[in-house]
N, C-alpha and C. Protein backbone atom coordinates (compact mmCIF):
# COMPACT_ATOMS: atom_id res chain seq x y z
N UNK A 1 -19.33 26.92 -3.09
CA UNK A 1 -18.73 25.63 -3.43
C UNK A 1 -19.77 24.70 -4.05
N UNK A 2 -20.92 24.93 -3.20
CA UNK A 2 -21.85 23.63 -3.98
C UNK A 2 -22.25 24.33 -5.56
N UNK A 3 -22.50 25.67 -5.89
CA UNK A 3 -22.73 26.15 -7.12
C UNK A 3 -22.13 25.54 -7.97
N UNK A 4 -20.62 25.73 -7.68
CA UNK A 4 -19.82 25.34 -8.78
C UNK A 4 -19.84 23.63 -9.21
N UNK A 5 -19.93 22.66 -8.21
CA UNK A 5 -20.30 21.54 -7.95
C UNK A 5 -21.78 20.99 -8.59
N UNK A 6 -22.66 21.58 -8.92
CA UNK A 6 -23.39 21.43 -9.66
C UNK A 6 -23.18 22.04 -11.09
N UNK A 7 -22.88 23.42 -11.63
CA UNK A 7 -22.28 23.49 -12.58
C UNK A 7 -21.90 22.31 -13.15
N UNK A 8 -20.37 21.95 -12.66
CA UNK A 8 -19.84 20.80 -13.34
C UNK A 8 -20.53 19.62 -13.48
N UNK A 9 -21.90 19.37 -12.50
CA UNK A 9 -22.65 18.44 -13.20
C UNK A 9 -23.59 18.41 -14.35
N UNK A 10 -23.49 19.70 -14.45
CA UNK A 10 -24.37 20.19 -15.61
C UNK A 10 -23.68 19.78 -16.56
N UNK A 11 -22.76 20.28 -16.50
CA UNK A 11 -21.69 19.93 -18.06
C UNK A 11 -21.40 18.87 -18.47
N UNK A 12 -21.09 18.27 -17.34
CA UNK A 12 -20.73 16.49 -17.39
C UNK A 12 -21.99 15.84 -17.82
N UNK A 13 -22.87 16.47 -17.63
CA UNK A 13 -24.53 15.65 -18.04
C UNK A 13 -24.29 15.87 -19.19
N UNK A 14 -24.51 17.42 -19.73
CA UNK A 14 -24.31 17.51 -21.12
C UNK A 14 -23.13 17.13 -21.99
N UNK A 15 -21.87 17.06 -21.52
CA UNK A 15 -20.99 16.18 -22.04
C UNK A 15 -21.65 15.02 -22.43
N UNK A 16 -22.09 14.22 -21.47
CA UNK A 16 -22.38 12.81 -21.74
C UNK A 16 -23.78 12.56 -23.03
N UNK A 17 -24.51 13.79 -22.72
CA UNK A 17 -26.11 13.53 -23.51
C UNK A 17 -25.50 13.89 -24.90
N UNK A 18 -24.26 14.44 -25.34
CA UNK A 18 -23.87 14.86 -26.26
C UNK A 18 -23.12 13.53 -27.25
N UNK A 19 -22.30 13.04 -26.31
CA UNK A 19 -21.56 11.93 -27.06
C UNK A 19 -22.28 10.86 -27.13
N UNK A 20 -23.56 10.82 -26.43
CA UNK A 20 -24.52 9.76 -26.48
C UNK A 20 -25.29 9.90 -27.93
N UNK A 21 -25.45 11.56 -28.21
CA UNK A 21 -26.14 11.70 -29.43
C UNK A 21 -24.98 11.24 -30.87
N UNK A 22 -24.25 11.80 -30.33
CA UNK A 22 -23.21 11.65 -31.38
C UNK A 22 -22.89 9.83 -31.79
N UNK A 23 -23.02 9.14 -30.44
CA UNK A 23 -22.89 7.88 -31.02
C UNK A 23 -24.01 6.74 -31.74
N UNK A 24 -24.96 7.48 -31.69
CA UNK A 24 -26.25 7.33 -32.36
C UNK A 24 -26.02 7.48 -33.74
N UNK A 25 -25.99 8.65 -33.84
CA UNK A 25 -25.83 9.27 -35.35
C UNK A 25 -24.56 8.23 -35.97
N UNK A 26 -23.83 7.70 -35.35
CA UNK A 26 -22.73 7.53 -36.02
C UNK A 26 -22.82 5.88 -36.24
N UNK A 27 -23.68 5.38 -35.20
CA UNK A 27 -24.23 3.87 -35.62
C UNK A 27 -25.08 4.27 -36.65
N UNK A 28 -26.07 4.89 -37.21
CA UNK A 28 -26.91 5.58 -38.00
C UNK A 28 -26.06 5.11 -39.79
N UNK A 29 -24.81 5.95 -39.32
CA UNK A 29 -24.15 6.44 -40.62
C UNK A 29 -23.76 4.91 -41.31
N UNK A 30 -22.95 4.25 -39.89
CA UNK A 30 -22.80 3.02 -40.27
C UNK A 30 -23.49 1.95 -40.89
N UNK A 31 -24.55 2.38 -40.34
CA UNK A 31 -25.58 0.95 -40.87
C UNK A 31 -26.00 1.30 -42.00
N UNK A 32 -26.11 2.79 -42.65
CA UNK A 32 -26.51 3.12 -43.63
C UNK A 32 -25.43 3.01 -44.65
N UNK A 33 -24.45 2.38 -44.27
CA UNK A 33 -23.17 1.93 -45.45
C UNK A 33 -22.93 1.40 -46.32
């Protein structure tokens, strides 16, 4: 139980470090408009 319970924090981390990058890039694009 705890395996899987960390798993999903893994993902959820990387979920989050992902859309964090993504919203970078995308203020990026914007400002470069």
């Amino acid at each position: 139980m705890r395996e899987i319970e960390f798993a999903l924090k893994e993902k959820v981390g990387t979920i989050m470090v992902d859309s964090k990058y993504e919203l970078e890039l995308i203020n990026q694009i914007a400002e470069s408009l």
